[in-house]
Structures are given as structure tokens and as C-alpha cells.
N, C-alpha and C. Protein backbone atom coordinates (compact mmCIF):
# COMPACT_ATOMS: atom_id res chain seq x y z
N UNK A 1 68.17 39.11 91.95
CA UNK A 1 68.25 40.31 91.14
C UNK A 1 69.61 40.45 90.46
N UNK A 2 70.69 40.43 91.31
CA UNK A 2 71.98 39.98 90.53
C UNK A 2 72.10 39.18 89.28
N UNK A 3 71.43 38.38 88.78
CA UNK A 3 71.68 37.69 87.98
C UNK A 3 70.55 37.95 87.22
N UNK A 4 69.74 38.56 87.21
CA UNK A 4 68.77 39.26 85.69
C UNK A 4 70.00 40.05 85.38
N UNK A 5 70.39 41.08 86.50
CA UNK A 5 71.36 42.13 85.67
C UNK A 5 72.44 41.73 85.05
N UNK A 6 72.83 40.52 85.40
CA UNK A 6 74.32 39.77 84.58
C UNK A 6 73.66 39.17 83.42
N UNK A 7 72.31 38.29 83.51
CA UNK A 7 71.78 38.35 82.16
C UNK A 7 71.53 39.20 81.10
N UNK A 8 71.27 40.21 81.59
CA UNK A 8 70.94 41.45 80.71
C UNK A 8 71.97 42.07 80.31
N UNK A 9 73.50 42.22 80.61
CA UNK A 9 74.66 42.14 80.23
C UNK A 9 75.42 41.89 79.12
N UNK A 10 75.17 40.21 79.57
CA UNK A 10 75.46 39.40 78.94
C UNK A 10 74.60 39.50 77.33
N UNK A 11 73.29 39.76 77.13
CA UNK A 11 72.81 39.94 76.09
C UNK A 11 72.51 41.15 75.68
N UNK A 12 73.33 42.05 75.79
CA UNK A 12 73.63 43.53 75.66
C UNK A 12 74.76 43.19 74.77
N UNK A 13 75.67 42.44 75.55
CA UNK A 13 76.93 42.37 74.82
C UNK A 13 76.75 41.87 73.88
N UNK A 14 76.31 40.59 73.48
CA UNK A 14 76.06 39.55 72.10
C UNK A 14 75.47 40.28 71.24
N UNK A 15 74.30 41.18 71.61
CA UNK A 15 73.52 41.83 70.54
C UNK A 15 74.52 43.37 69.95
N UNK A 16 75.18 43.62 70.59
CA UNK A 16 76.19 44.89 70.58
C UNK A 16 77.12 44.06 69.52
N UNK A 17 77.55 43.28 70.15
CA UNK A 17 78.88 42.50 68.69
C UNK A 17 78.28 41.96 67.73
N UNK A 18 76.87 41.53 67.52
CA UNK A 18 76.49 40.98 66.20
C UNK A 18 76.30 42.07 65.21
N UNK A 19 75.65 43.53 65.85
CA UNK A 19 75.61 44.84 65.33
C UNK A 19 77.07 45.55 64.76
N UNK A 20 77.51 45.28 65.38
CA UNK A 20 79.21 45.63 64.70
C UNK A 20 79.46 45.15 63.68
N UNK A 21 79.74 43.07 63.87
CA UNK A 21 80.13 42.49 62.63
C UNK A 21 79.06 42.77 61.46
N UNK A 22 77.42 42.76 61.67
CA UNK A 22 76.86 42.96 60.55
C UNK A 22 77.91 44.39 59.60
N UNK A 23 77.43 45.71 60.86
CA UNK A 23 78.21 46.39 59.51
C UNK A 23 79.30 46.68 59.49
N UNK A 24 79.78 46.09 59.43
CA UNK A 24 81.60 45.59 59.15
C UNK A 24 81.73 44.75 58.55
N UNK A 25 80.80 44.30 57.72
CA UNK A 25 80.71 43.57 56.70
C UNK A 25 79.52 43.82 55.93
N UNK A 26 78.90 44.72 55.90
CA UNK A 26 77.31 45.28 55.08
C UNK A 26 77.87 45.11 53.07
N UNK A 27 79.65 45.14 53.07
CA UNK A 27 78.95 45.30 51.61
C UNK A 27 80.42 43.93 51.16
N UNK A 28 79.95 43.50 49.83
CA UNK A 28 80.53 42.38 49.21
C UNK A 28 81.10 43.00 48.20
N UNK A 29 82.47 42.51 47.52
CA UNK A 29 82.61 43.50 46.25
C UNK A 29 83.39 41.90 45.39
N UNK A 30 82.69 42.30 44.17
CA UNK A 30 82.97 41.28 43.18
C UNK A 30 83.91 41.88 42.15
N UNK A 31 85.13 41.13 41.90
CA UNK A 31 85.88 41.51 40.93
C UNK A 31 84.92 41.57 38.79
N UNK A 32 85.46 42.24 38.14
CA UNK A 32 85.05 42.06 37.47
C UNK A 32 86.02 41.84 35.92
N UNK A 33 86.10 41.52 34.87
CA UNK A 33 87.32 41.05 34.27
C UNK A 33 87.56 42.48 34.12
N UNK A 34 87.41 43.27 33.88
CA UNK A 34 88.05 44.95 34.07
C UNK A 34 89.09 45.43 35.02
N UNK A 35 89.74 45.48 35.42
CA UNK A 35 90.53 46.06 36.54
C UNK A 35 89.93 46.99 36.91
N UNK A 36 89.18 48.38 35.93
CA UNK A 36 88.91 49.32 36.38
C UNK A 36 87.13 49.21 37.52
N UNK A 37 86.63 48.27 37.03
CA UNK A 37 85.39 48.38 37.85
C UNK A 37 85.13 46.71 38.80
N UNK A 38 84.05 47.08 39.50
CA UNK A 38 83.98 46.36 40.70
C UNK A 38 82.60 46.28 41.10
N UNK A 39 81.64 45.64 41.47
CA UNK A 39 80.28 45.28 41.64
C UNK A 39 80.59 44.94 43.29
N UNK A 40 79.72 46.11 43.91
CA UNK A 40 79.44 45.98 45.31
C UNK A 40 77.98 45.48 45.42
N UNK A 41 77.50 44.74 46.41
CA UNK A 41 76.38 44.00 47.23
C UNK A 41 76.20 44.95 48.60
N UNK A 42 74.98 45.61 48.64
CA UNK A 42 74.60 45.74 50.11
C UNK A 42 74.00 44.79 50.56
N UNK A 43 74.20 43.76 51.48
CA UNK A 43 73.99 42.72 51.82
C UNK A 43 73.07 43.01 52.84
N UNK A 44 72.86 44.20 53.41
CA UNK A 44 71.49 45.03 54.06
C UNK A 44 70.36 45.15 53.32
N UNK A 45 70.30 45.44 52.11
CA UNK A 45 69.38 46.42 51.37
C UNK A 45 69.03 45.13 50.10
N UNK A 46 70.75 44.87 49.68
CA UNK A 46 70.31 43.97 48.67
C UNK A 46 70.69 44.57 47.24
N UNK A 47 70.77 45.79 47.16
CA UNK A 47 71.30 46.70 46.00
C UNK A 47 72.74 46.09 45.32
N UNK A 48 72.76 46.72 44.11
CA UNK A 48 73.88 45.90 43.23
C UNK A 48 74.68 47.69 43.02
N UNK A 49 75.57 47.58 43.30
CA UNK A 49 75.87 48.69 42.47
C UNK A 49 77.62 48.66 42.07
N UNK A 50 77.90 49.25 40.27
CA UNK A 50 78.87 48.94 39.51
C UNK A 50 79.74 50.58 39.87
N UNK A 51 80.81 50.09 40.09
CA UNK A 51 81.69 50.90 41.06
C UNK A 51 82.64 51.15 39.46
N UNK A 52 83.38 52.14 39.04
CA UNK A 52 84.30 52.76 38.45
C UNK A 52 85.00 53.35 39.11
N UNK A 53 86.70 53.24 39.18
CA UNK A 53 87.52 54.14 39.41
C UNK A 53 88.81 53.95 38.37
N UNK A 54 89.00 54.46 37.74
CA UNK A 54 89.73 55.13 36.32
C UNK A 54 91.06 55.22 36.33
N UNK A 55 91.25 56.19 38.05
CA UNK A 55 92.51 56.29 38.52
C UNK A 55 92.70 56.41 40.08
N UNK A 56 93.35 56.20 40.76
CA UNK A 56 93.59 56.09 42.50
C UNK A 56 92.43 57.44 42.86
N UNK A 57 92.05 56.82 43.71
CA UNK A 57 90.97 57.55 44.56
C UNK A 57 90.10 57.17 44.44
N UNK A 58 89.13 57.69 44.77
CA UNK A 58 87.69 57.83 45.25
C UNK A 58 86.90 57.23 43.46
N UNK A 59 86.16 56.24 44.05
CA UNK A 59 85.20 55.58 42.93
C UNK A 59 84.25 55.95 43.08
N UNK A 60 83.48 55.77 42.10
CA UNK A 60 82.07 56.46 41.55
C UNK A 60 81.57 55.12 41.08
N UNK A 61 79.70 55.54 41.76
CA UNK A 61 79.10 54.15 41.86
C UNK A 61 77.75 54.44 41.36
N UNK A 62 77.27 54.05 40.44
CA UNK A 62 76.05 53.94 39.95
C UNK A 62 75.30 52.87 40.49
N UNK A 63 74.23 52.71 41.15
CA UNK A 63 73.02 51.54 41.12
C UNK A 63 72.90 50.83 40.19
N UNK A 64 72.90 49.77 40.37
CA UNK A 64 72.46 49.04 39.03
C UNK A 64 71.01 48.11 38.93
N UNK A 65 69.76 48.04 38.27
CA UNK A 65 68.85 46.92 38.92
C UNK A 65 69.84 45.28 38.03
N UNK A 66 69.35 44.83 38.85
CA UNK A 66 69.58 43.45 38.79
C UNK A 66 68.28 42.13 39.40
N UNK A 67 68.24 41.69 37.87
CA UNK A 67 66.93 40.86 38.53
C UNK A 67 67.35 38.78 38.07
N UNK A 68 66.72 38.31 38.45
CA UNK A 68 67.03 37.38 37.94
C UNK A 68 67.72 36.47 38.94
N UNK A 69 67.73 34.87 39.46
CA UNK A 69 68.81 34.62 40.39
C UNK A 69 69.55 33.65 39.45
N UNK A 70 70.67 32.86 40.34
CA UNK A 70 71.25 32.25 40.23
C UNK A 70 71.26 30.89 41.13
N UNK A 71 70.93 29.59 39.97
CA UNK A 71 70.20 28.59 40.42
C UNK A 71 71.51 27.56 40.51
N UNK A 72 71.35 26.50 41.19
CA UNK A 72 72.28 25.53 41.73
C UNK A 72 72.53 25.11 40.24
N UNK A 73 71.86 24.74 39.60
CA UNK A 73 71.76 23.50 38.85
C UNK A 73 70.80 23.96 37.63
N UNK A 74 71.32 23.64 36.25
CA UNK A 74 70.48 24.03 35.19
C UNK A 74 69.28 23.49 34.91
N UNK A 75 68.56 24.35 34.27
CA UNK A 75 67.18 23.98 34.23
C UNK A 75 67.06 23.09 32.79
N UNK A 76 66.15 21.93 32.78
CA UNK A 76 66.22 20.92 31.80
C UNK A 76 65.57 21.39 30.47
């Protein structure tokens, strides 16, 4: 019995820290040649959304759709 409960522990813990790093890292942000704006990724959801901030503080973020991927290698 000791050692289900150290198993069960043990994968308490792993599943507890993979839940952290996911969101502690949920979003991606892409520079854009603008200084002023910035393209975030919810890497959860999948959403694109184009971030503005004008001046220090708090940015403002519109959704954006985005369709279309991006392929290794051009098409012939």
C-alpha cells in the first residue's frame, strides 16, 4: 500500500508541474516591424490577437481571424 501512495504522489507532482509550465507559457508574442504593436498566440485556444500600445501601459488587443498556414517549402 505504501507504494501506490508514493506512486500517486509522484504523479500528482508531474501532472501539477506540467499544469504550471503549460500556463506559464499559454501565450507567444511576435514582434512586428512597428514598435508600437505585437501579435500574441494563445497557444491553448489558438487565437491570434494584434496587441497596440501607443504609450507605456496597458495594451489593447483586438482578435484577429487568421487563416491560412505556413508550409515548409513552396508549392511548385
Amino acid at each position: 500500500m505504501p507504494v501506490l501512495v508514493g506512486a500517486a504522489m509522484i504523479a500528482a507532482a508531474i501532472l501539477l508541474s506540467t499544469l504550471i509550465t503549460v500556463a506559464g507559457t499559454r501565450f507567444v508574442g511576435m514582434d512586428s516591424p512597428s514598435e508600437e504593436t505585437v501579435w500574441l498566440i494563445d497557444r491553448l485556444t489558438g487565437s491570434v490577437y494584434r496587441c497596440q500600445a501607443s504609450e507605456r501601459g496597458r495594451a489593447s488587443c483586438d482578435a484577429q481571424a487568421a487563416t491560412g498556414s505556413v508550409s515548409d517549402r513552396p508549392k511548385p
